[in-house]
N, C-alpha and C. Protein backbone atom coordinates (compact mmCIF):
# COMPACT_ATOMS: atom_id res chain seq x y z
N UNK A 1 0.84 -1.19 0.00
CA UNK A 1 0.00 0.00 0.00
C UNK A 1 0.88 1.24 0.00
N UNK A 2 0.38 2.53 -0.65
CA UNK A 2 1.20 3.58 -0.79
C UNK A 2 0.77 4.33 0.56
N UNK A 3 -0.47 3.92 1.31
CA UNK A 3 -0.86 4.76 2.58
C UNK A 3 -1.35 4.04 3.46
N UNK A 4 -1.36 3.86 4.73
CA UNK A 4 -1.79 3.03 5.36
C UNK A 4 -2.82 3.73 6.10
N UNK A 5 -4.33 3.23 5.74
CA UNK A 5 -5.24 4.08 6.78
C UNK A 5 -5.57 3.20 8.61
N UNK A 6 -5.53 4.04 9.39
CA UNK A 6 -5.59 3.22 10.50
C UNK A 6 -6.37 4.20 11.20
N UNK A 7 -7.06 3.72 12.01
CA UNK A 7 -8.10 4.35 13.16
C UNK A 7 -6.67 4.66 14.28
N UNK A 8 -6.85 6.06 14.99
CA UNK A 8 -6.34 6.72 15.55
C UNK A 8 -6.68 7.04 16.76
N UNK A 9 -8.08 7.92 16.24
CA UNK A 9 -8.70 9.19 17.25
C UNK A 9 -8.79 8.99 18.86
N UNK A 10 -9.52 7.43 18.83
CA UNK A 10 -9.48 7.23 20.47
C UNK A 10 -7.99 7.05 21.34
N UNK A 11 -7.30 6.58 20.13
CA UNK A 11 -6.05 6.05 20.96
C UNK A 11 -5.64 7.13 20.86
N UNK A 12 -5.30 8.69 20.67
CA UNK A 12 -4.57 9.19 20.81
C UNK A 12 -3.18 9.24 19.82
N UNK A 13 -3.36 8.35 19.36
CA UNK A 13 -2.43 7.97 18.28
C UNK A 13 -1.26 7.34 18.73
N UNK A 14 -1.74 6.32 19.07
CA UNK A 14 -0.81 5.23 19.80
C UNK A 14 -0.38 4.49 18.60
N UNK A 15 -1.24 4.26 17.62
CA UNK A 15 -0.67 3.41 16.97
C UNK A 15 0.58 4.46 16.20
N UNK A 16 0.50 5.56 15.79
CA UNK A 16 1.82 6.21 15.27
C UNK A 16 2.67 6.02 15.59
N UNK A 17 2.89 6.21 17.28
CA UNK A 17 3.74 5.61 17.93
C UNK A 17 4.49 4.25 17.37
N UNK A 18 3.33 3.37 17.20
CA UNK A 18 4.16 1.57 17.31
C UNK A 18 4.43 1.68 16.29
N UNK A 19 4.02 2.33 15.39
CA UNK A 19 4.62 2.57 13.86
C UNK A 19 5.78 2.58 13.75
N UNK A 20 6.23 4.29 14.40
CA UNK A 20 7.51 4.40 14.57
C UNK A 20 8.42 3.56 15.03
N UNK A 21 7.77 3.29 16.00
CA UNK A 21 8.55 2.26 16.77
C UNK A 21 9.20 1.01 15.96
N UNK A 22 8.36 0.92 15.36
CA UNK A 22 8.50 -0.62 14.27
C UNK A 22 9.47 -0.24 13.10
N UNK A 23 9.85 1.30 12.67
CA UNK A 23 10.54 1.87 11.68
C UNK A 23 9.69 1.47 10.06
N UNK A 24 8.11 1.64 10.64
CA UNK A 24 7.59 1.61 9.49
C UNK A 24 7.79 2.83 8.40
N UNK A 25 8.40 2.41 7.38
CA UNK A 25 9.07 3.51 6.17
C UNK A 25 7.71 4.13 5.43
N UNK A 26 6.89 3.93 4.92
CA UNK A 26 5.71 4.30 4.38
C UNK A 26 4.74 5.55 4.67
N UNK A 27 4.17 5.89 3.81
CA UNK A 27 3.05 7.33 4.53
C UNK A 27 1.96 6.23 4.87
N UNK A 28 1.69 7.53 6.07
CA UNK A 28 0.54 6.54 6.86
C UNK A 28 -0.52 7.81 7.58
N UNK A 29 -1.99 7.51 7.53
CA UNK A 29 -3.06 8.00 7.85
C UNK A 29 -3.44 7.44 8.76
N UNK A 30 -2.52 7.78 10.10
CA UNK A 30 -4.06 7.78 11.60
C UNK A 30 -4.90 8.93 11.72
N UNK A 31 -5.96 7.99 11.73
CA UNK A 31 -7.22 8.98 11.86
C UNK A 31 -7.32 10.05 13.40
N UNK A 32 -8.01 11.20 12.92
CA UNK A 32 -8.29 11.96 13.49
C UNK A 32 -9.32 12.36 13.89
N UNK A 33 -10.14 11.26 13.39
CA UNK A 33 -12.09 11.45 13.89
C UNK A 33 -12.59 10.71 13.79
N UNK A 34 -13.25 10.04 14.95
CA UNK A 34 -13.72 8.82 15.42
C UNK A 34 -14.91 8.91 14.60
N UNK A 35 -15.20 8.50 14.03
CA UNK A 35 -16.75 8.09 13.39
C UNK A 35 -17.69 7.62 13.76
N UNK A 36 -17.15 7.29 14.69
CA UNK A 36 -18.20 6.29 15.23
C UNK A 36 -19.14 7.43 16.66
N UNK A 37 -18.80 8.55 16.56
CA UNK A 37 -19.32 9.26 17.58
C UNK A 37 -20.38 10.38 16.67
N UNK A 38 -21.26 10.65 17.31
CA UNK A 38 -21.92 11.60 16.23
C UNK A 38 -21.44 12.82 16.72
N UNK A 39 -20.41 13.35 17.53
CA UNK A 39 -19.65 14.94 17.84
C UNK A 39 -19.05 14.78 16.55
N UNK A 40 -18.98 16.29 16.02
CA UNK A 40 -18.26 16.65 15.11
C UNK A 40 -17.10 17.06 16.25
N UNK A 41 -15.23 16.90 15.38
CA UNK A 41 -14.63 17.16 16.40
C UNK A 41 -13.91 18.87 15.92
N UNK A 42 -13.42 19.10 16.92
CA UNK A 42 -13.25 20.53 17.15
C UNK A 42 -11.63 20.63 15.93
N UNK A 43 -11.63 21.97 15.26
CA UNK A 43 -10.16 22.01 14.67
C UNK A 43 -9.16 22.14 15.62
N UNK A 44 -9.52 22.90 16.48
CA UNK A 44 -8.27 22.08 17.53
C UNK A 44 -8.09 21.03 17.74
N UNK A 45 -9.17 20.02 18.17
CA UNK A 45 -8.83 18.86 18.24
C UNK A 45 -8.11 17.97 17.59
N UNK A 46 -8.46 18.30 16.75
CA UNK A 46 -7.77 17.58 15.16
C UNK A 46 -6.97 17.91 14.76
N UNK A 47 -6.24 19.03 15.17
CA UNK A 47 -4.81 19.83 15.00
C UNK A 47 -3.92 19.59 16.07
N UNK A 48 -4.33 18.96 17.34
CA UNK A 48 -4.24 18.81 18.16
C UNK A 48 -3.21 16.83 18.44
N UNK A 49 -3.84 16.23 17.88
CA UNK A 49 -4.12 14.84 16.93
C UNK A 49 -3.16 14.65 16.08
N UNK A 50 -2.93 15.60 15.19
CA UNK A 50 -2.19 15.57 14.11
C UNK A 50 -0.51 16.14 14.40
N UNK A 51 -0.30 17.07 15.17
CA UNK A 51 0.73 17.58 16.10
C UNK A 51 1.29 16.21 17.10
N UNK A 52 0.51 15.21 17.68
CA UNK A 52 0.94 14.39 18.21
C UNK A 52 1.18 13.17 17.37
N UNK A 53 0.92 12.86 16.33
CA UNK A 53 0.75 12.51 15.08
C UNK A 53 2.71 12.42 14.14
N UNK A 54 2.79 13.98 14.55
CA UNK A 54 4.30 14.61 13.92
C UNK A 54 5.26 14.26 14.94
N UNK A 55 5.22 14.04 15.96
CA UNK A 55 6.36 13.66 16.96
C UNK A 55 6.63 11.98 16.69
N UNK A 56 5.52 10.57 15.94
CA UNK A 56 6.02 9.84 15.54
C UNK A 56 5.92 9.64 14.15
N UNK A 57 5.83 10.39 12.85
CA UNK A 57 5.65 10.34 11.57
C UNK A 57 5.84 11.61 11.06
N UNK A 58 7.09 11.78 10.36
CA UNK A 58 7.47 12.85 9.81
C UNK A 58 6.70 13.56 8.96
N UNK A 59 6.34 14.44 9.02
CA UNK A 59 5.16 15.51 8.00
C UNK A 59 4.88 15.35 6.57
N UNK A 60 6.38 14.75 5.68
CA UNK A 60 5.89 14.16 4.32
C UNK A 60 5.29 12.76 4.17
N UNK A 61 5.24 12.54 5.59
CA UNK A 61 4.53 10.97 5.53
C UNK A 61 3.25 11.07 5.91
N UNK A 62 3.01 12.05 6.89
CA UNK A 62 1.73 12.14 6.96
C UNK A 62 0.32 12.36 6.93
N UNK A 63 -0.46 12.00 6.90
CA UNK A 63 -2.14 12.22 5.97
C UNK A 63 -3.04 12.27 7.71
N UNK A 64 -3.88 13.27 6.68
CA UNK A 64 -5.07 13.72 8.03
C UNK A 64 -6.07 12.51 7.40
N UNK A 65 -6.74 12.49 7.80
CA UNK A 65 -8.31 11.37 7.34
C UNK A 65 -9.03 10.89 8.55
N UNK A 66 -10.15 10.93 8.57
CA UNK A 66 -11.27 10.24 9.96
C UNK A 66 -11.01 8.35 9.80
N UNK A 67 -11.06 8.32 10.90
CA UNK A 67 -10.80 6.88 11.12
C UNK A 67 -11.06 5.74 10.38
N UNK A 68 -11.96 5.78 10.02
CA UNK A 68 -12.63 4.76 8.97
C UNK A 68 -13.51 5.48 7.81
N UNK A 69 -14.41 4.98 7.24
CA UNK A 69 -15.66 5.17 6.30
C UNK A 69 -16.53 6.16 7.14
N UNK A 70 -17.15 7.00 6.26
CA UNK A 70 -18.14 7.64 7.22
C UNK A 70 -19.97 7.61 7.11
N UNK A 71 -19.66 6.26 6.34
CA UNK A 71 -21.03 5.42 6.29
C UNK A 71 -22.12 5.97 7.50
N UNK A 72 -21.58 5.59 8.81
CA UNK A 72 -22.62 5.62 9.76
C UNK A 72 -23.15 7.23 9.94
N UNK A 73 -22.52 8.41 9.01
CA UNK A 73 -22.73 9.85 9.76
C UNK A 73 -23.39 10.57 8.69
N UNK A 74 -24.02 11.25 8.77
CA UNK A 74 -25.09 11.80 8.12
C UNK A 74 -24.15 13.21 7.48
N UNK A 75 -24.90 13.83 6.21
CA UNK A 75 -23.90 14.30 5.70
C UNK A 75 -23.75 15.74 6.57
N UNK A 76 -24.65 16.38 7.42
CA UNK A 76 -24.45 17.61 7.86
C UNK A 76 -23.00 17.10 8.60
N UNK A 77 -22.99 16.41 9.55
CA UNK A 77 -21.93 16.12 10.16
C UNK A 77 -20.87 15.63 10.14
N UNK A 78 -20.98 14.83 8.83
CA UNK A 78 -19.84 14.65 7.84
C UNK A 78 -19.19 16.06 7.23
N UNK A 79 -19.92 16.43 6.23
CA UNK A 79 -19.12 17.71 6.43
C UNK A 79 -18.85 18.94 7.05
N UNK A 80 -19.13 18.97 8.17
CA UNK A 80 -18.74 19.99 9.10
C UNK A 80 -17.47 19.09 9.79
N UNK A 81 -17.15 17.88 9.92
CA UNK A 81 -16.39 18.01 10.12
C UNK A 81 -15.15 17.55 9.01
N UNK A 82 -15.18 17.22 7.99
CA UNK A 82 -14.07 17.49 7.00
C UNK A 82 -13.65 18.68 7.11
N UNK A 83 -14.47 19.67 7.19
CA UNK A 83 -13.94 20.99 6.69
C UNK A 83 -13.37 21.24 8.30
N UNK A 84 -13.38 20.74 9.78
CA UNK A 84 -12.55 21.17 10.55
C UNK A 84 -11.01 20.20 10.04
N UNK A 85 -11.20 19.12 10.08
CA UNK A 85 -9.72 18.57 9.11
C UNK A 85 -9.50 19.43 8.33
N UNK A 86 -9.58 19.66 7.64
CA UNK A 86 -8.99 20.63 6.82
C UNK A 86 -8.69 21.75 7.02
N UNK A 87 -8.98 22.47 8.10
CA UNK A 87 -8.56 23.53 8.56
C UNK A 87 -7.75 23.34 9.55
N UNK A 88 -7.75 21.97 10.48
CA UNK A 88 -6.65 21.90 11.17
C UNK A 88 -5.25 21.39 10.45
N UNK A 89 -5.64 20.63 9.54
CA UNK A 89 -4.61 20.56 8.42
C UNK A 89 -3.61 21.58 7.46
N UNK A 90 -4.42 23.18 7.44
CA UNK A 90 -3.86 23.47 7.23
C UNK A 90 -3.30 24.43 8.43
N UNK A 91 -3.54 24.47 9.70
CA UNK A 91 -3.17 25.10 10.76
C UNK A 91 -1.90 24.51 10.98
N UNK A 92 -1.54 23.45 11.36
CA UNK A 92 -0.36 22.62 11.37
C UNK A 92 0.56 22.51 10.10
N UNK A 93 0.10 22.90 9.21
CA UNK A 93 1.23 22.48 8.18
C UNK A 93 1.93 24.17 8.01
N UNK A 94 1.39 25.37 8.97
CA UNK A 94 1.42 26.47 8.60
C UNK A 94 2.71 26.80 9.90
N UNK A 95 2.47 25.33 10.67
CA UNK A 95 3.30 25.92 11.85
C UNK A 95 4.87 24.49 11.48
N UNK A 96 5.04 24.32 10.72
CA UNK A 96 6.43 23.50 10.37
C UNK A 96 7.06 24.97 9.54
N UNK A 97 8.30 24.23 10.00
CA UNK A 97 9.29 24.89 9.86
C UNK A 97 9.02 25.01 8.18
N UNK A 98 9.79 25.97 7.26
CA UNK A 98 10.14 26.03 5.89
C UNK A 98 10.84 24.78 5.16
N UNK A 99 10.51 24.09 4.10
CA UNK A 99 11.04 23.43 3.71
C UNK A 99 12.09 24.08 2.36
C-alpha cells in the first residue's frame, strides 16, 4: 500500500507511535475522527491529533483522514467536520518549519 489508513482518534495515536517504533518507512493516515461518535470534532482537536501525530511520523509521511468510512454519519456532520480537518490541516502544516 502507498498509505496506510488506520483508526487513531481514540487512541490518541498510539498506533503512530508503534509505527515508529517498528521503523515503518511508508506514509501513513491515523485517523483523526472517530466516526463512530456523532460529535463533530473541534479544529483544535484535530490539530491537536495531528501535532501528536508529527512527533512519531514525519510531515511528508503524513495524511489527516477520519478513522474509517463515514457510512454511519449523516452528511451535515460529515461535512462539518471534513472541513474542521482541513482547517486543522492546514493550521499545522502552517506551523512547520520552511522546507
Amino acid at each position: 500500500a502507498d498509505v496506510i489508513s488506520l483508526e487513531a482518534a481514540r487512541s490518541h495515536m498510539q498506533v503512530a507511535r508503534e509505527l515508529a517504533a517498528h521503523g515503518y518507512p511508508r506514509e501513513a493516515g491515523p485517523g483523526v475522527y472517530d466516526i463512530h461518535s456523532p460529535r463533530v470534532p473541534s479544529t483544535e482537536e484535530a490539530a491537536g491529533l495531528l501535532r501528536t501525530g508529527l512527533h512519531a511520523i514525519p510531515a511528508e509521511r503524513l495524511w489527516v483522514n477520519p478513522d474509517c468510512g463515514l457510512k454511519t454519519r449523516g452528511w451535515p456532520e460529515t461535512r462539518a467536520s471534513l472541513e474542521n480537518l482541513v482547517t486543522a490541516a492546514r493550521t499545522v502544516r502552517s506551523e512547520l518549519p520552511a522546507t
